[in-house]
Protein backbone atom coordinates (compact mmCIF):
# COMPACT_ATOMS: atom_id res chain seq x y z
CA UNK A 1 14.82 10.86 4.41
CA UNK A 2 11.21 11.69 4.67
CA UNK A 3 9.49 10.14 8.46
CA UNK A 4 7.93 6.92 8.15
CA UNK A 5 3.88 6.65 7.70
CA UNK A 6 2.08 4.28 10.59
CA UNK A 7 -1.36 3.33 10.17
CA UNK A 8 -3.39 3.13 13.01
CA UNK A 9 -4.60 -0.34 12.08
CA UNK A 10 -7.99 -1.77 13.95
CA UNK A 11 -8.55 0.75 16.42
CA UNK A 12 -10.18 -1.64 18.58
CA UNK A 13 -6.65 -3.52 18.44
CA UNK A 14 -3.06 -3.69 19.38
CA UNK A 15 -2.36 -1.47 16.90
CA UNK A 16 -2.54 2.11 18.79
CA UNK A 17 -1.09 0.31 22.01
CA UNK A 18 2.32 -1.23 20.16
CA UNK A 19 2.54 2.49 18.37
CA UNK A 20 2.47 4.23 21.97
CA UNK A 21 4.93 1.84 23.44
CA UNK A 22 7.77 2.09 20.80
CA UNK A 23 7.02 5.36 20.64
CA UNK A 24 7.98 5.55 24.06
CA UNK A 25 11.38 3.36 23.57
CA UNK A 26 12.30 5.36 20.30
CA UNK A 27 15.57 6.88 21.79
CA UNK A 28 16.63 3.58 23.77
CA UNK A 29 16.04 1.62 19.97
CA UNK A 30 17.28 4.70 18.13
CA UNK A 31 14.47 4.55 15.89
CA UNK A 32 13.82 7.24 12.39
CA UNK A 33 10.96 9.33 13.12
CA UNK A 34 7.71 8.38 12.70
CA UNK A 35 3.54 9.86 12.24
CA UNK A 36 0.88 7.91 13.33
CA UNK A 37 -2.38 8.76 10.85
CA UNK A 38 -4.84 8.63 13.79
CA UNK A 39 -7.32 10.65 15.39
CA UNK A 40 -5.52 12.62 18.38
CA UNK A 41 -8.12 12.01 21.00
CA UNK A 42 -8.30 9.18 20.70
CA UNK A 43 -4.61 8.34 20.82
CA UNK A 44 -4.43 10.41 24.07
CA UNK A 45 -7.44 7.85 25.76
CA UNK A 46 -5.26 4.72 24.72
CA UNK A 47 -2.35 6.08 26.55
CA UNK A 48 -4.28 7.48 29.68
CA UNK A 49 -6.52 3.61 29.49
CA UNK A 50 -2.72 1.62 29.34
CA UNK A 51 -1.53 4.20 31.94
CA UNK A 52 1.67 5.40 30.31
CA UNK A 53 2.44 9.59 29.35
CA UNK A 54 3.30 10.16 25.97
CA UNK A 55 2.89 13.27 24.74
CA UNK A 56 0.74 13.49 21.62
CA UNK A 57 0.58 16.52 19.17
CA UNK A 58 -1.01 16.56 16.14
CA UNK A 59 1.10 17.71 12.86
CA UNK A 60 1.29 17.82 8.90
CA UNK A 61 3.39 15.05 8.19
CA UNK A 62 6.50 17.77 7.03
CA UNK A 63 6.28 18.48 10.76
CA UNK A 64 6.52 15.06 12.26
CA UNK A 65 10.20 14.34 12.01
CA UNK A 66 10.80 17.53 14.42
CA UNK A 67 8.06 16.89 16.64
CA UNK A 68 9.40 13.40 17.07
CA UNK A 69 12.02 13.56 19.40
CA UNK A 70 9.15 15.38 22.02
CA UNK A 71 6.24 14.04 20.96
CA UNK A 72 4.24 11.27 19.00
CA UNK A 73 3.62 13.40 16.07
CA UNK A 74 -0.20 11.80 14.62
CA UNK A 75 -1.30 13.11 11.46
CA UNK A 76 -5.30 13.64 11.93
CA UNK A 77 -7.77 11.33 9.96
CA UNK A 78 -10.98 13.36 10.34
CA UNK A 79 -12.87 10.62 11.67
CA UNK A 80 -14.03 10.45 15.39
CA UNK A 81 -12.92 7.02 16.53
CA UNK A 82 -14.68 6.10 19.72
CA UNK A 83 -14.13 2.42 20.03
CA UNK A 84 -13.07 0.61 23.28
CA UNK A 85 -10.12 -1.86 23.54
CA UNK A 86 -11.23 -5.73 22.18
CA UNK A 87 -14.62 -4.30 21.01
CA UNK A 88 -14.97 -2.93 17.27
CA UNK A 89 -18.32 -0.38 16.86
CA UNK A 90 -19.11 1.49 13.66
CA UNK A 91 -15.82 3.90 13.88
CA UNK A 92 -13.41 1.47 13.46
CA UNK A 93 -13.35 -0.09 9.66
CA UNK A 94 -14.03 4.16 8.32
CA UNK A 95 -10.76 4.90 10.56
CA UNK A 96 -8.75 2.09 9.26
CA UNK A 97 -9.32 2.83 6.02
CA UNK A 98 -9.20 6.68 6.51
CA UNK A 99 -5.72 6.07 7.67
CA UNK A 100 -4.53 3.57 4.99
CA UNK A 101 -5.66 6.41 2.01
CA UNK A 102 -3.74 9.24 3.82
CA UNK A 103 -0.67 6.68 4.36
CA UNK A 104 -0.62 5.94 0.39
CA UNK A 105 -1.11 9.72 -0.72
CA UNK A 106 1.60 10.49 1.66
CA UNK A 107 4.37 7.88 0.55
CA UNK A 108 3.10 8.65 -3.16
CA UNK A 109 3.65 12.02 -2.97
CA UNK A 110 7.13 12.26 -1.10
CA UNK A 111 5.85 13.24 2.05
CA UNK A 112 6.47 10.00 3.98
CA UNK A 113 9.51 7.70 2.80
CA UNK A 114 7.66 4.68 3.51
CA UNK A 115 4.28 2.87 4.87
CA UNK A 116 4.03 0.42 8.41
CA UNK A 117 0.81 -0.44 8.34
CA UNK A 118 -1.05 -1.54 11.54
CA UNK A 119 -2.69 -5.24 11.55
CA UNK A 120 -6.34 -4.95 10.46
CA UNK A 121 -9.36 -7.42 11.23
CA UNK A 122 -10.81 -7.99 7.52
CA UNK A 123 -14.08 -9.49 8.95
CA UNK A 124 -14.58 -5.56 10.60
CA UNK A 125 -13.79 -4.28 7.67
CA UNK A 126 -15.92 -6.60 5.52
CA UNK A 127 -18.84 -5.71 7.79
CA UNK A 128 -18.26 -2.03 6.57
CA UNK A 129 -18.98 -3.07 2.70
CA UNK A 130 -15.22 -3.40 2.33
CA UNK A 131 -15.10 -4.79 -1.55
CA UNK A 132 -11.26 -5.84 -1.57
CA UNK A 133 -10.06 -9.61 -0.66
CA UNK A 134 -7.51 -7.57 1.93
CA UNK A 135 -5.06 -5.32 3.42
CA UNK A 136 -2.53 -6.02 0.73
CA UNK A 137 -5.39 -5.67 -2.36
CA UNK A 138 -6.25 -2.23 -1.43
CA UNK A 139 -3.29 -1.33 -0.98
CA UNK A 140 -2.58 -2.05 -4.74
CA UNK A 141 -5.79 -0.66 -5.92
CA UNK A 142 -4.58 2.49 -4.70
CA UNK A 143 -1.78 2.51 -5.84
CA UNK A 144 -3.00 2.14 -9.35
CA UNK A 145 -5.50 4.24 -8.95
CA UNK A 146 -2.60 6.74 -7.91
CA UNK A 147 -0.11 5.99 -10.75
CA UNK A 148 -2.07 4.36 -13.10
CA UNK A 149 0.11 1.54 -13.15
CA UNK A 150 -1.03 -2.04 -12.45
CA UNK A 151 0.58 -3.24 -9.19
CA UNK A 152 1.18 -7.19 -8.65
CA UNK A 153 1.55 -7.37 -4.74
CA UNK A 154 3.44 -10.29 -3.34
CA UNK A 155 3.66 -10.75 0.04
CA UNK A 156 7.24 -11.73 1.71
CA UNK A 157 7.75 -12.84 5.29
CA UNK A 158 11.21 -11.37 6.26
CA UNK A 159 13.58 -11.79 9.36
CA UNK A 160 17.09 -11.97 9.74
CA UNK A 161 16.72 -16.21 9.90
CA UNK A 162 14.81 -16.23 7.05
CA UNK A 163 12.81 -14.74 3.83
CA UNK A 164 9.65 -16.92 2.37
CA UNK A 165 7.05 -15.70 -0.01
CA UNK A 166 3.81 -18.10 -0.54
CA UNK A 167 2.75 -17.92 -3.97
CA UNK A 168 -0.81 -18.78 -3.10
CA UNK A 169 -2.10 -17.31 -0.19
CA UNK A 170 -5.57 -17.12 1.27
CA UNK A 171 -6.80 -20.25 0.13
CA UNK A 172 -8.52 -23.67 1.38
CA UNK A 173 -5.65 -26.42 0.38
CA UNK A 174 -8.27 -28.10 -1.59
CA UNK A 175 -8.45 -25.09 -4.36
CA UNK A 176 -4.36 -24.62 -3.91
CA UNK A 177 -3.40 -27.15 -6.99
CA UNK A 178 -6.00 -25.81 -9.08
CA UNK A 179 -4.86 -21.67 -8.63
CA UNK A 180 -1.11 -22.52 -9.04
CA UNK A 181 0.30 -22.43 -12.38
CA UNK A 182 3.07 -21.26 -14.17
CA UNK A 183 2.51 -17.62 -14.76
CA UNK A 184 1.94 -16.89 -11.34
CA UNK A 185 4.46 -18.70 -10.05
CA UNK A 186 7.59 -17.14 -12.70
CA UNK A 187 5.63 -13.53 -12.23
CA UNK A 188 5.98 -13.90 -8.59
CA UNK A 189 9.73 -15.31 -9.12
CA UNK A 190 10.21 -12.31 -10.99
CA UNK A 191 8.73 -9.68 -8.82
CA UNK A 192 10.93 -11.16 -5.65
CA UNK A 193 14.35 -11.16 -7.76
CA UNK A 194 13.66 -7.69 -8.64
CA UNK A 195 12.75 -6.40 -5.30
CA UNK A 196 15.63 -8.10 -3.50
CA UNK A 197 18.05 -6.58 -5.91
CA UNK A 198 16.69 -2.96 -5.58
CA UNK A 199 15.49 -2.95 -2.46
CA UNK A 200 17.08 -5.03 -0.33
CA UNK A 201 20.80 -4.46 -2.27
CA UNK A 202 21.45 -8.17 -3.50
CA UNK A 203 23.00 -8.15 -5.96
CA UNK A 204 22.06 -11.70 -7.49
CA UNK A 205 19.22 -12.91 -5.46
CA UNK A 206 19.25 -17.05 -5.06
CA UNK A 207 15.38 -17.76 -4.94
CA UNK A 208 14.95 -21.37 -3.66
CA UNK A 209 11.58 -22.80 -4.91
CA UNK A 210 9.72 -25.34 -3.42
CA UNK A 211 7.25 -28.39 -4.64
CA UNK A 212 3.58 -28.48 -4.02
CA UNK A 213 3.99 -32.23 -2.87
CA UNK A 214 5.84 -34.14 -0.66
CA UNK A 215 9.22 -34.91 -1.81
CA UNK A 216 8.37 -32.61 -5.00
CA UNK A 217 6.28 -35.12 -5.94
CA UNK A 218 8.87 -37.98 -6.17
CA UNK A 219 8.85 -37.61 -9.96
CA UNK A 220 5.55 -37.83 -10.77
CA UNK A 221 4.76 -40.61 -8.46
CA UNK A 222 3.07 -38.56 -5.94
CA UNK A 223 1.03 -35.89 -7.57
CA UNK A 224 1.55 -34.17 -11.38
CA UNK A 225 2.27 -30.75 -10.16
CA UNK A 226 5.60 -30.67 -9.68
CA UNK A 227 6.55 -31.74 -13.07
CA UNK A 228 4.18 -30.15 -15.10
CA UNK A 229 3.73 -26.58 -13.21
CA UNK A 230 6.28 -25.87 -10.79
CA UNK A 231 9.62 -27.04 -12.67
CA UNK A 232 8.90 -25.20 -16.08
CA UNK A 233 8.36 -22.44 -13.85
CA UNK A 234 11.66 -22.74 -12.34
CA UNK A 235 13.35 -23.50 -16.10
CA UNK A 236 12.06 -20.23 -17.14
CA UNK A 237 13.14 -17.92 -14.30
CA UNK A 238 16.27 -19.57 -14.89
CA UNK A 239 16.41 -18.89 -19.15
CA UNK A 240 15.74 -15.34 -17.60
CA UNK A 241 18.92 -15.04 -15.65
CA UNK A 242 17.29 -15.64 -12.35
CA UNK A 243 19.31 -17.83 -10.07
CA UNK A 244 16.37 -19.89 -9.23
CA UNK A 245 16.42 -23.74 -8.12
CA UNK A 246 13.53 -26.28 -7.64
CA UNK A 247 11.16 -28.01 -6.95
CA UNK A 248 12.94 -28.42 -4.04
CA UNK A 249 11.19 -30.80 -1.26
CA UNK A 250 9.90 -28.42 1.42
CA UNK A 251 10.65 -30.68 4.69
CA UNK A 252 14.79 -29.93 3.75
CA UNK A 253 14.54 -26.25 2.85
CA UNK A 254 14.19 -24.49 6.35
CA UNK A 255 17.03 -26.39 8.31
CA UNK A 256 19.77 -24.13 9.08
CA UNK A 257 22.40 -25.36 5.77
CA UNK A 258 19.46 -24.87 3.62
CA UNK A 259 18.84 -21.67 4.44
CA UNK A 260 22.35 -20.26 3.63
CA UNK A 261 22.17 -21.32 0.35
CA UNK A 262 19.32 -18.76 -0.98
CA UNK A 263 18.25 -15.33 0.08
CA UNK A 264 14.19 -16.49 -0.55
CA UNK A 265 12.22 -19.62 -0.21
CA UNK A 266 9.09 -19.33 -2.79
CA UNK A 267 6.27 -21.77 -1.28
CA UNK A 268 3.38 -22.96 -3.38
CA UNK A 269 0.63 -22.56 -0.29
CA UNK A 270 0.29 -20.05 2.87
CA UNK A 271 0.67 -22.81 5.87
CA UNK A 272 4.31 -24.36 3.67
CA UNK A 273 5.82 -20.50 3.69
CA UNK A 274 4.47 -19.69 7.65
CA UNK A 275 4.79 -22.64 9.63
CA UNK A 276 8.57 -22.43 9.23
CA UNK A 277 9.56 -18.30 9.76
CA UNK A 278 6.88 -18.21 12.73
CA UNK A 279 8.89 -21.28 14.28
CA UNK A 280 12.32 -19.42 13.91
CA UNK A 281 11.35 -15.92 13.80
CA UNK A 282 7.40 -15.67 15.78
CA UNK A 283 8.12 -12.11 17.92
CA UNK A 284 9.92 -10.33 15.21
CA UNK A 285 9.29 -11.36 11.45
CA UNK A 286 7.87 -8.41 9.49
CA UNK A 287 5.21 -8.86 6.38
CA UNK A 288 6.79 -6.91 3.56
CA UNK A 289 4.92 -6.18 0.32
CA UNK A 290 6.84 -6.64 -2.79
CA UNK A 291 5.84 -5.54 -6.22
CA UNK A 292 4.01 -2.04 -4.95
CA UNK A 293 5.73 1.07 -6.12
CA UNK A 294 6.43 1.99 -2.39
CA UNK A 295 8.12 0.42 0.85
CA UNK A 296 5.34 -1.04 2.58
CA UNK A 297 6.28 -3.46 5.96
CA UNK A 298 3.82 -4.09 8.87
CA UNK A 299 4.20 -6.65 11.53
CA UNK A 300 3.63 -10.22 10.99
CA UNK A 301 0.66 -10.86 13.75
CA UNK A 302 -2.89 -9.41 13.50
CA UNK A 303 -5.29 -7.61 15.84
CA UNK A 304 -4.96 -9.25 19.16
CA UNK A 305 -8.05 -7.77 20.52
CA UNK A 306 -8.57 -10.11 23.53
CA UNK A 307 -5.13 -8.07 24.63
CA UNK A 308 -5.93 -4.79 23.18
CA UNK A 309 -5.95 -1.72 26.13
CA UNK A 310 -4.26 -4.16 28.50
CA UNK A 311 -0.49 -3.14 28.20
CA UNK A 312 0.50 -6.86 27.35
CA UNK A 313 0.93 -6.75 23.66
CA UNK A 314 4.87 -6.97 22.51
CA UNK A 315 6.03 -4.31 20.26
CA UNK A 316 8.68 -6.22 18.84
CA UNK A 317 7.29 -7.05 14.91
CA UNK A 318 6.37 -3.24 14.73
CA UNK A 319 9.90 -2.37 15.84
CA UNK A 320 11.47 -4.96 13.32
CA UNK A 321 9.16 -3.69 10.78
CA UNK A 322 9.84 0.32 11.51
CA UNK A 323 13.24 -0.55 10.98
CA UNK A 324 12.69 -2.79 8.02
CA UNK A 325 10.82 -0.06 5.94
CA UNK A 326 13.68 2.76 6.81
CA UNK A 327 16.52 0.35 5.33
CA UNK A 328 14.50 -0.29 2.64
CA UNK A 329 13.54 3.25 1.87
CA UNK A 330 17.10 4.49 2.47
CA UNK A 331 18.68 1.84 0.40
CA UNK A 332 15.79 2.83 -2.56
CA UNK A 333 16.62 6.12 -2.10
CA UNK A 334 20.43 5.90 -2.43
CA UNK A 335 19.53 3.94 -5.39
CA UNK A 336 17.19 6.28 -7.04
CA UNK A 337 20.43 9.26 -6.18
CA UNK A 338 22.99 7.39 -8.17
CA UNK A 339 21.45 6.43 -10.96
C-alpha cells in the first residue's frame, strides 16, 4: 500500500508538533509509513524549538515509505513558512493550502493511499481570501475539479465507542430547522450506508437516526419536524434497503445498549452528534470524511495554538486517525483487488 499523505495543517499550530512526536513513537505504535507535505526547514526549527531529534529528509512521496523507518520523510511545499508557535503571519494560510493541493494530487493519482489532514484555523485562512466555507469544502472542490465528479462530503466522527454524523453542521441552532429537510437528510443516509459497507467492511450498516426535538417531537406535540421531515426521510432509506430506524429521541441513543444496536447515529445539528463522542471518546475520536472519492481522516480537535511549540499537545487523535485512514485504505484496496 502506497504511504499515507499528512498535511502540515496551521503551521502556527499543533499540527507540525503532534507529526514530530508520533513520528518519533512510529516503531513503539507500529505505525504504516507516512510524508509530511511541509517545508523541511521549517520542520527541522519545530523539532530543535520542542527540543526533540528527529531526523528530517526531504523526498518524492515514492521515496517516503523507505525513508520512513530513518527519517520523517516531508514532501516539500515550495513555500517558505516562517511562522512562530501560537502566532499565524502571512506564511501560514499559502502553506496550509499548498499542502492540502499536493495531499489531493497525491492520493488522486496513486501516489499516497490516503490523506490525514492537520487541523486548520479557518479564520487564518479566511484572512488569506480563502472563498470555501472549510477544510472539508475544499477538499471536495478539488476533488471535482480533479475527477470531474461532484463530491457530497459528509463528515463522520468515528471511535471505537462510537460513530455519529451531524447532518447539519456549521450552523446557529436558530437556522438548523429551516436547512434540514428530506433530501439532505436520505442523501446523507445514503452516502454513510455506502461508505460503511465499502470502506469500513459492514456488511449491512444499521444507521440509527435521530429527531430534531426533544423526545422526537412527542408526535407532533413538540415541534413539526419530526413528523413531517425527519421520518419520511427515514421511510425512504428504508424502501431503499437501508436498515435505517428513527426519529429516535436523542437523550436514549448514546447510552451504552443503544449504541450496540447500530453502527451510526445520524444527528440533525453539530452540538446533538459532538457532545456525546467527545464525552466517550475526547483524546482519540478521528473526523473522517465520507462521500469523497479518497480516504480522508484527521484528528477530531483543532489548532491549539496557545500550546503550539510547547511539547504539551497529545498525539493521540492523529495516531487514531493515521491508523484509521490505513484500515480504511487497505480494506478499499482489497476491495477494489477482488472485484
Amino acid at each position: 500500500m502506497p504511504p499515507l499523505a499528512l498535511t502540515i495543517g496551521a503551521p502556527a499550530g499543533i499540527g507540525p508538533d503532534i507529526a514530530l512526536a508520533v513520528w518519533s513513537r512510529r516503531r513503539e505504535l507500529s505505525l504504516p509509513p507516512f510524508y509530511l507535505i511541509a517545508d523541511t526547514a521549517f520542520v527541522a526549527r519545530r523539532a530543535r524549538k520542542l527540543g526533540i531529534t528527529v531526523p528530517i529528509r526531504a523526498v518524492a512521496p515514492e521515496g517516503a515509505a523507505e525513508v520512513f523507518p530513518k527519517a520523517l520523510p516531508v514532501v516539500e511545499i515550495d513555500i517558505a513558512i516562517e511562522t512562530e508557535p501560537g502566532h499565524p503571519d502571512a506564511s501560514s494560510a499559502p502553506a496550509a493550502i499548498a499542502a492540502i493541493r499536493r495531499a489531493v494530487a497525491d492520493v488522486l493519482a496513486g501516489a499516497a493511499g490516503a490523506l490525514v489532514t492537520n487541523p486548520v484555523a479557518k479564520n487564518v485562512l479566511y484572512r488569506s481570501g480563502f472563498a470555501e466555507p472549510g477544510h472539508t469544502e475544499f477538499l471536495a472542490r478539488l476533488a471535482a475539479e480533479s475527477t470531474g465528479v461532484a463530491a457530497h462530503p459528509v463528515m463522520m466522527l468515528w471511535s471505537p465507542e462510537l460513530a455519529v454524523v451531524p447532518v447539519t453542521i456549521h450552523l446557529p441552532l436558530a437556522e438548523v430547522p429551516g436547512k434540514l429537510d428530506r433530501e439532505l437528510i436520505v442523501t446523507t443516509g445514503r452516502i454513510v450506508a455506502r461508505d460503511l459497507h465499502e470502506r469500513f467492511g459492514i456488511v449491512r450498516p444499521r444507521l440509527a437516526i435521530a429527531g430534531l426535538n426533544p423526545h422526537a417531537g412527542e408526535d407532533g406535540a413538540l415541534g413539526p419536524e419530526d413528523l413531517a421531515v425527519v421520518k419520511p426521510a427515514v421511510d425512504r432509506l428504508r424502501a431503499e434497503g437501508i436498515e435505517a430506524r428513527g426519529p429516535i429521541p436523542a437523550d436514549s441513543m448514546f447510552h451504552a445498549a443503544a449504541r450496540a444496536t447500530y453502527d451510526a447515529a445520524l444527528a440533525m445539528y453539530h452540538d446533538q452528534a459532538l457532545i456525546p463522542i467527545k464525552t466517550l471518546a475526547f483524546d482519540h475520536a478521528v473526523n473522517v470524511t465520507l462521500g469523497l472519492p479518497f480516504v480522508r481522516t484527521s484528528p477530531d480537535h483543532g489548532t491549539a495554538f496557545d500550546i503550539a511549540g510547547t511539547g504539551r499537545a497529545d498525539p493521540s487523535s492523529l495516531i487514531a486517525a493515521i491508523r484509521l485512514a490505513a484500515r480504511l485504505s487497505a480494506h478499499a484496496t482489497a476491495r477494489a483487488i477482488a472485484s
